[in-house]
Protein backbone atom coordinates (compact mmCIF):
# COMPACT_ATOMS: atom_id res chain seq x y z
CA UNK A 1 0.00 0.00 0.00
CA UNK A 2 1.78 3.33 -1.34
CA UNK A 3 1.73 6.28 0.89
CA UNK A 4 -0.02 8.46 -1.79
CA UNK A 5 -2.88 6.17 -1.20
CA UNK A 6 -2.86 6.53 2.82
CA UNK A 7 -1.77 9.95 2.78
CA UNK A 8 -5.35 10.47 0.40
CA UNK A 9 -7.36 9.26 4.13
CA UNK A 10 -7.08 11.87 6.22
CA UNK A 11 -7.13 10.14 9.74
CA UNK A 12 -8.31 13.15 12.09
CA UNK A 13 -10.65 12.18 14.84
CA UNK A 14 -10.88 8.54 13.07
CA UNK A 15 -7.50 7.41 13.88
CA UNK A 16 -7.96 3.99 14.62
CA UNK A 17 -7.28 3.42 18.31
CA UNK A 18 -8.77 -0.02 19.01
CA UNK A 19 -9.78 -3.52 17.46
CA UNK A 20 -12.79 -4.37 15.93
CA UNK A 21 -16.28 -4.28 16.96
CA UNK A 22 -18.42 -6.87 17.52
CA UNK A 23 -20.86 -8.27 14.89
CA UNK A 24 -24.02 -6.52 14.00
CA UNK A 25 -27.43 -8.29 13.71
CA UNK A 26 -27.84 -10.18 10.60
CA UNK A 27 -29.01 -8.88 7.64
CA UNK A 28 -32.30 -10.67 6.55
CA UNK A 29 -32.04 -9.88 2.64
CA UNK A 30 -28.30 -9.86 1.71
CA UNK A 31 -26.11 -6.76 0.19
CA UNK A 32 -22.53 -6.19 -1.07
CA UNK A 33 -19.80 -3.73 -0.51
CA UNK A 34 -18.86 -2.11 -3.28
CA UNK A 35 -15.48 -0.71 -2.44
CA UNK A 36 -13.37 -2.31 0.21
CA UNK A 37 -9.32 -2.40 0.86
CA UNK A 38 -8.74 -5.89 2.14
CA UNK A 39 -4.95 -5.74 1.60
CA UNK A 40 -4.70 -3.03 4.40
CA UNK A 41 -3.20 -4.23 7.92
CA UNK A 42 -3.91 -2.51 10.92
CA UNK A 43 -0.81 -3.69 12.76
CA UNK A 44 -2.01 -6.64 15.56
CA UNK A 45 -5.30 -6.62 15.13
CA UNK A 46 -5.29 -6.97 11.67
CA UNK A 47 -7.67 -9.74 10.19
CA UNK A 48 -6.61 -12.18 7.50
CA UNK A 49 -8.55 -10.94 4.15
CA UNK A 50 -10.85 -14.58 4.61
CA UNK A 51 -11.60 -13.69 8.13
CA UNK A 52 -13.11 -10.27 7.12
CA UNK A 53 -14.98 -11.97 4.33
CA UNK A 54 -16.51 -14.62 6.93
CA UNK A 55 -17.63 -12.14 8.87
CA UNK A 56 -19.05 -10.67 6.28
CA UNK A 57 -20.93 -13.74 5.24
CA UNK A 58 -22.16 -14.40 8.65
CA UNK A 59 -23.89 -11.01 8.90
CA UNK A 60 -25.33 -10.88 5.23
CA UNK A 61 -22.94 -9.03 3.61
CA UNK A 62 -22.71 -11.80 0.77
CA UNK A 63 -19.78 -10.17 -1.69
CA UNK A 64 -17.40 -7.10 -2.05
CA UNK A 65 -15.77 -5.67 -4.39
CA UNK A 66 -12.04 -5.68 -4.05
CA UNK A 67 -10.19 -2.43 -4.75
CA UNK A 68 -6.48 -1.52 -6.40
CA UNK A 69 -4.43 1.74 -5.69
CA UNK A 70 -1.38 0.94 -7.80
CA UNK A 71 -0.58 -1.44 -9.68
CA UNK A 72 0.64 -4.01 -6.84
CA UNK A 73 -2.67 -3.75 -5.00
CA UNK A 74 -4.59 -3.90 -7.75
CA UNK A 75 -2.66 -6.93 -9.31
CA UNK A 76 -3.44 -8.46 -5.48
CA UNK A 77 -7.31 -7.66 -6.11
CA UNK A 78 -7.27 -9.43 -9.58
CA UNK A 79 -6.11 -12.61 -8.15
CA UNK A 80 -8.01 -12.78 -5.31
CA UNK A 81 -11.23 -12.05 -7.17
CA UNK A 82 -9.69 -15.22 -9.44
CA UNK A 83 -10.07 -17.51 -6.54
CA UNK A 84 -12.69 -16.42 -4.05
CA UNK A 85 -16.15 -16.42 -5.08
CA UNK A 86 -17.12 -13.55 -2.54
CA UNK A 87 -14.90 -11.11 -4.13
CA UNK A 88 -14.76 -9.02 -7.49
CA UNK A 89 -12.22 -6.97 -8.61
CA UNK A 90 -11.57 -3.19 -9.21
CA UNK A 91 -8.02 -2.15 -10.44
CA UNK A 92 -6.63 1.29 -11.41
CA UNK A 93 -3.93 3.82 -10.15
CA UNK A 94 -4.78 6.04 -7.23
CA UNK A 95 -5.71 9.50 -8.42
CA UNK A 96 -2.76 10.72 -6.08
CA UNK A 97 -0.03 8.00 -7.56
CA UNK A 98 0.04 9.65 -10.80
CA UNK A 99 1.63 12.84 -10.67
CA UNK A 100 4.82 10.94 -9.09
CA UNK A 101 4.53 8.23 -11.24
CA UNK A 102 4.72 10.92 -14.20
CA UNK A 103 7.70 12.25 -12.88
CA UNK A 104 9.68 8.89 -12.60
CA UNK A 105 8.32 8.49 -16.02
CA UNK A 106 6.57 5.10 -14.96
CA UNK A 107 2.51 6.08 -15.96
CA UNK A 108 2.35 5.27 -18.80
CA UNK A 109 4.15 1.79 -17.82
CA UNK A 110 1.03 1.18 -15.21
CA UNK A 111 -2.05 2.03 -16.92
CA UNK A 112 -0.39 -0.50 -19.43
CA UNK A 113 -0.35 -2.54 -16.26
CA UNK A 114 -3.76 -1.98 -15.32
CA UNK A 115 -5.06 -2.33 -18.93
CA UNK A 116 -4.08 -5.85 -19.12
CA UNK A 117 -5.34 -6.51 -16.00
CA UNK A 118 -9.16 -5.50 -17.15
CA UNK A 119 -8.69 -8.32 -19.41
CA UNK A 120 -9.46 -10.98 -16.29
CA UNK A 121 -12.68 -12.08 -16.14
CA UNK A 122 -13.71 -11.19 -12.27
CA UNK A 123 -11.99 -7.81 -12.73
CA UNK A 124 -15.64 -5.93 -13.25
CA UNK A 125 -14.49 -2.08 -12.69
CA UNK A 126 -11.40 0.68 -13.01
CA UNK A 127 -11.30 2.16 -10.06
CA UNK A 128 -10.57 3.89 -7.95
CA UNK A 129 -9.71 6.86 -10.34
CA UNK A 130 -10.08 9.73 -10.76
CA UNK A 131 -9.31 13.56 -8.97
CA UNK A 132 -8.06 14.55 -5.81
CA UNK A 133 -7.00 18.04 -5.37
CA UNK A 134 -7.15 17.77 -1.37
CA UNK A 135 -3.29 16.39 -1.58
CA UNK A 136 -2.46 17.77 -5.17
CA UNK A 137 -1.11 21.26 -6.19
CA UNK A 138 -1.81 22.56 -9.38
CA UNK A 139 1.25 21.52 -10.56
CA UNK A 140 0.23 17.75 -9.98
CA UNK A 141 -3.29 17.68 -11.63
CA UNK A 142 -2.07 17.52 -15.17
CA UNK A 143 -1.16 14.23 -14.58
CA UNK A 144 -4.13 13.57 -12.82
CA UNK A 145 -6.28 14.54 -15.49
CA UNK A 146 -4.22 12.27 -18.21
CA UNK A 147 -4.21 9.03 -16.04
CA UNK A 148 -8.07 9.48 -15.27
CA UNK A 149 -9.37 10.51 -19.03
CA UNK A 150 -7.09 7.13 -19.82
CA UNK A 151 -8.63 4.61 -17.30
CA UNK A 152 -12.19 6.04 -18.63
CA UNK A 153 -11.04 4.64 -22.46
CA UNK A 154 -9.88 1.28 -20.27
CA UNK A 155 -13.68 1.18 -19.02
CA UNK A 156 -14.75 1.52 -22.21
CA UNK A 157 -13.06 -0.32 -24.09
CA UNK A 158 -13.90 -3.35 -22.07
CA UNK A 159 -16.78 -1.92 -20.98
CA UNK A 160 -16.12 -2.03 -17.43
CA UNK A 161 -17.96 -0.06 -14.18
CA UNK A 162 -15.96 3.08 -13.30
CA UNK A 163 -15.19 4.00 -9.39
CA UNK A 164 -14.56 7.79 -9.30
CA UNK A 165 -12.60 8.86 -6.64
CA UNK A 166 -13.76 12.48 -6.12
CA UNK A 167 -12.27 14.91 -3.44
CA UNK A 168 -12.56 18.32 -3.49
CA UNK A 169 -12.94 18.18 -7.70
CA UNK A 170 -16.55 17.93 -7.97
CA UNK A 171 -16.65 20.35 -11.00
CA UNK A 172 -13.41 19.20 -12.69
CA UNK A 173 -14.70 15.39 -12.43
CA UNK A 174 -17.80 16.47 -14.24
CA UNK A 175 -15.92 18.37 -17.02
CA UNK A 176 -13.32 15.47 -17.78
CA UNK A 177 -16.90 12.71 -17.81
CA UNK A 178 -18.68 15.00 -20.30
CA UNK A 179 -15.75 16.24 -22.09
CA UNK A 180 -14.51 12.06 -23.28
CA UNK A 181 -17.60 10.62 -22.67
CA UNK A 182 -18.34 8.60 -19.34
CA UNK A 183 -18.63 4.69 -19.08
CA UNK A 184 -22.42 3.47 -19.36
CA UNK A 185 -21.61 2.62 -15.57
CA UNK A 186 -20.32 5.03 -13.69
CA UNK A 187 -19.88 4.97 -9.95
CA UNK A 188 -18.88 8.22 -7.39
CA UNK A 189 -17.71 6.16 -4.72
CA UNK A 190 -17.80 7.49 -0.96
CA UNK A 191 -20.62 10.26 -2.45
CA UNK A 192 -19.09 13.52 -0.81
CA UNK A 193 -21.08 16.26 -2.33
CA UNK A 194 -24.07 17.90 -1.75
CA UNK A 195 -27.62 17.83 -2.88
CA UNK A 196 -27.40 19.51 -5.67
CA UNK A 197 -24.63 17.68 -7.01
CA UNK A 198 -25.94 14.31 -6.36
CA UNK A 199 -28.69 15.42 -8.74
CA UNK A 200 -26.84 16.51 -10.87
CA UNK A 201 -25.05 13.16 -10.88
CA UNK A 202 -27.86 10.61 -10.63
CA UNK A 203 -29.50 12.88 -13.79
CA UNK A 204 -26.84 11.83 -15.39
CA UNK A 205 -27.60 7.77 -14.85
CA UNK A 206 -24.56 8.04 -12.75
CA UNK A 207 -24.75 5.88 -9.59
CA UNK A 208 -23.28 7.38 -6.03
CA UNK A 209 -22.12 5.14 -3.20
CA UNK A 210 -22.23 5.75 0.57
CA UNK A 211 -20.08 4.63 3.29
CA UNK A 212 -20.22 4.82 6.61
CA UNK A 213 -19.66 9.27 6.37
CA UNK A 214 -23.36 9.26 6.20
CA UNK A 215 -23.69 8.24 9.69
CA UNK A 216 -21.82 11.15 10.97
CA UNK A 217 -22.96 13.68 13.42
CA UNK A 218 -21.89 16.31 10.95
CA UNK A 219 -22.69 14.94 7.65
CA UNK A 220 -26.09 16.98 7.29
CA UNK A 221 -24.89 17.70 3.67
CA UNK A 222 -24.57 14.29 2.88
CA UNK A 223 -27.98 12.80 4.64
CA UNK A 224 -29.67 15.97 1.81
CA UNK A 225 -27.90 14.14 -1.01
CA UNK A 226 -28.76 10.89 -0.12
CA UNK A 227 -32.75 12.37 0.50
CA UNK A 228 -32.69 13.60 -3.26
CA UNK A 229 -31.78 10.84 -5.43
CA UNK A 230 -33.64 8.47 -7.07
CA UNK A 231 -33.19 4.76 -4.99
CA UNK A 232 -32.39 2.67 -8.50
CA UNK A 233 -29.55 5.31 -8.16
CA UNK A 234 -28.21 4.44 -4.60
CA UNK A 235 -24.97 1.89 -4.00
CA UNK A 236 -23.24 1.27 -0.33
CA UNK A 237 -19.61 0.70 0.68
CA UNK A 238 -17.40 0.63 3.54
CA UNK A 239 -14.16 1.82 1.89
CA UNK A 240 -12.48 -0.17 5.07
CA UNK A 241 -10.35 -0.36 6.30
CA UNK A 242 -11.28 3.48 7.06
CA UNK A 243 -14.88 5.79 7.78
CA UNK A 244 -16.47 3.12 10.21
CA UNK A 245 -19.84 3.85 10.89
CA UNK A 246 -21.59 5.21 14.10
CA UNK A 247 -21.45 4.47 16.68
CA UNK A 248 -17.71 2.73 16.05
CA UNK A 249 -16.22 5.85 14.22
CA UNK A 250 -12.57 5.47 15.53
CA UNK A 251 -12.26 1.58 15.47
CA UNK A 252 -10.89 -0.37 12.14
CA UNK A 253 -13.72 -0.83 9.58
CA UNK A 254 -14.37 -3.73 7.77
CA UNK A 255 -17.09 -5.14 5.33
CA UNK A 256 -18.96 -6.56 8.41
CA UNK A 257 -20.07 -3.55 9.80
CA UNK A 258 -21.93 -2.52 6.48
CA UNK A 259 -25.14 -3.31 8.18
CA UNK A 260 -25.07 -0.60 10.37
CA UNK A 261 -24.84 1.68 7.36
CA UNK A 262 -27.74 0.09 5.86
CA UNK A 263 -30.14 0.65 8.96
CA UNK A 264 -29.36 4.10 9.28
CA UNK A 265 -29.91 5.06 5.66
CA UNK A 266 -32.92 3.28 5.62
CA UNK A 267 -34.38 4.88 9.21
CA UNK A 268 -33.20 8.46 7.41
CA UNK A 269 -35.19 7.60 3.93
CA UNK A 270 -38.50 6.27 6.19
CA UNK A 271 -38.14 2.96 4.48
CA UNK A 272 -37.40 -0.80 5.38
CA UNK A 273 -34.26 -2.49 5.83
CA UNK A 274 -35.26 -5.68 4.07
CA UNK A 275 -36.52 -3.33 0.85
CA UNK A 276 -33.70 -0.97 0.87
CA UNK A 277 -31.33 -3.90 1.06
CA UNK A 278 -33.24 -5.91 -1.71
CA UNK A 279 -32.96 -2.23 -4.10
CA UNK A 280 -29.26 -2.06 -3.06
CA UNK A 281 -27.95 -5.59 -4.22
CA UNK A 282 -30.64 -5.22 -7.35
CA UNK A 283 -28.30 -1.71 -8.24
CA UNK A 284 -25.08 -3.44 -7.30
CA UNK A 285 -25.55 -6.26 -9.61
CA UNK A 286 -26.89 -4.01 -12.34
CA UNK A 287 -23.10 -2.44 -11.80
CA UNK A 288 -21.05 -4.98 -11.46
CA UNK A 289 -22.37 -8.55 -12.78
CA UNK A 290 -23.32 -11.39 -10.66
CA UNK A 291 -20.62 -12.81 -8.23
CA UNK A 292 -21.71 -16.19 -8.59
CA UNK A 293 -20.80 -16.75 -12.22
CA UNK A 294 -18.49 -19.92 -12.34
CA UNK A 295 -15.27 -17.82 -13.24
CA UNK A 296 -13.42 -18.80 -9.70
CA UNK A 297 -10.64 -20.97 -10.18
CA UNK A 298 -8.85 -22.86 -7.22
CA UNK A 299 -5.66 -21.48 -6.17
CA UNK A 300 -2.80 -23.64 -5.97
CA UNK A 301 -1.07 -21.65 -3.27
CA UNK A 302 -1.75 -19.14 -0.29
CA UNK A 303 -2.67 -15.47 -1.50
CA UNK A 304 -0.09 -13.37 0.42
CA UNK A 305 -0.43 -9.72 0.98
CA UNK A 306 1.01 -7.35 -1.98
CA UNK A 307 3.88 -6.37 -0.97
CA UNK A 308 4.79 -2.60 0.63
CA UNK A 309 5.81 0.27 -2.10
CA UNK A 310 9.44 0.55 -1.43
């Protein structure tokens, strides 16, 4: 995991202090997280990638989608997606790897990478892409703007989901999606914008994910958005190992705790869990595919972390 990538979640007042929590209460109809870090440790109490995903299962959280950074992690998420039926995969570069990568003169090197990689048959998305001018001067976002317009012509051309990674860029996102031409499935994952933007974005067909952010005290903004949208328009995520939901904020996230996100979205929109849940999967499948397609082979040896960025 590259420090571009951990330097791009800022910790503040969710460092993560302690283990996990506890399980919720099952889920009755099933859902998926749609953007999840497996790969990252959190020092001892980190759980092995299957642990997480039995969790997961035990609770009703029945897949995830698996998400790459670089091209190590995202080479990671191919292969695991290869051999464990409860994961997809996402791969891409980090919107905050590629100005450094473009001064080492190694990007156009990795989205080669990454382009061979959306060959694989459980790789379903590029992502996460996209801006982030929260950690990147002006003098970065060139490069930023290349690598994103040319993981949109990787979605395409294999026609692939896209995971936007969007901070502090909502405008320049939009201009780079209508200026090439976005994917016919197009995520914003961990939503950050307001009302009007999620409008703007679910107009579009675009879909918008939440993670556990929505839960928080201070995320009036957010709760707005979410109240605006269309449902057929709505996906969930935890982005873990990071933004754990209330009332854990602080402790390591993980795919497991998605429930809790769930129930609080659906007490904010008036509706049931159970029919919230069932719209959910129904939008996350529409994305992604099915998970249970027959394209899992069975590996012939253990699937080690990817190894740390030197």
């Amino acid at each position: 995991m590259t420090d571009a990538f951990l330097r791009s979640r800022e910790r503040g007042p969710d460092e993560l202090v302690a283990d996990y929590p506890p399980l919720p209460v099952p889920l009755v109809v099933p859902i998926y997280d749609n953007h999840t870090h497996l790969e990252i440790e959190d020092g001892a109490s980190s759980l092995d990638f299957k642990e997480q995903l039995d969790r997961a299962s035990s609770v009703g959280v029945r897949g995830v989608v698996q998400v790459g950074t670089d091209l190590e992690t995202s080479r990671w998420s191919a292969e695991v997606a290869s051999h464990e039926p409860r994961v997809l995969a996402a791969v891409a570069l980090h919107p905050n790897e590629a100005p450094d990568l473009e001064a080492k003169g190694l990007l156009d090197e990795h989205l080669a990478g990454i382009a061979e990689l959306a060959t694989r048959p459980r790789v379903r998305a590029i992502g996460e892409t996209g801006l982030d001018f929260f950690r990147t001067g002006e003098d970065g976002r060139d490069a930023q703007i290349r690598s994103f317009e040319a993981h949109i012509a990787i979605a395409k051309e294999h026609d692939l989901a896209l995971q936007i990674h969007d901070r502090d860029a909502h405008r320049d996102v939009l201009r780079v999606l209508r200026r090439v031409g976005a994917p016919e499935r197009t995520v914003f994952h961990c939503f950050s914008g307001d009302a009007e933007f999620a409008k703007e974005v679910a107009d579009s067909g675009w879909f918008l994910s939440f993670a556990g952010t929505v839960t928080f005290k201070n995320a009036g903004a957010l709760r707005e958005a979410l109240e605006t949208i269309p449902r057929a328009n709505i996906l969930i995520e935890t982005d873990a190992l990071y933004l754990t939901p209330m009332p854990w904020r602080g402790r390591p996230n993980s795919s497991y705790l998605l429930p809790h996100t769930l129930r609080f979205m659906a007490e904010h929109l008036g509706t049931d869990v159970s029919m919230l849940a069932a719209q959910i999967s129904s939008n996350t499948e529409a994305v992604y595919g099915r998970w249970d397609d027959n394209s899992v082979d069975t590996p012939t040896d253990p699937i080690d972390r990817p190894a740390e960025a030197p």
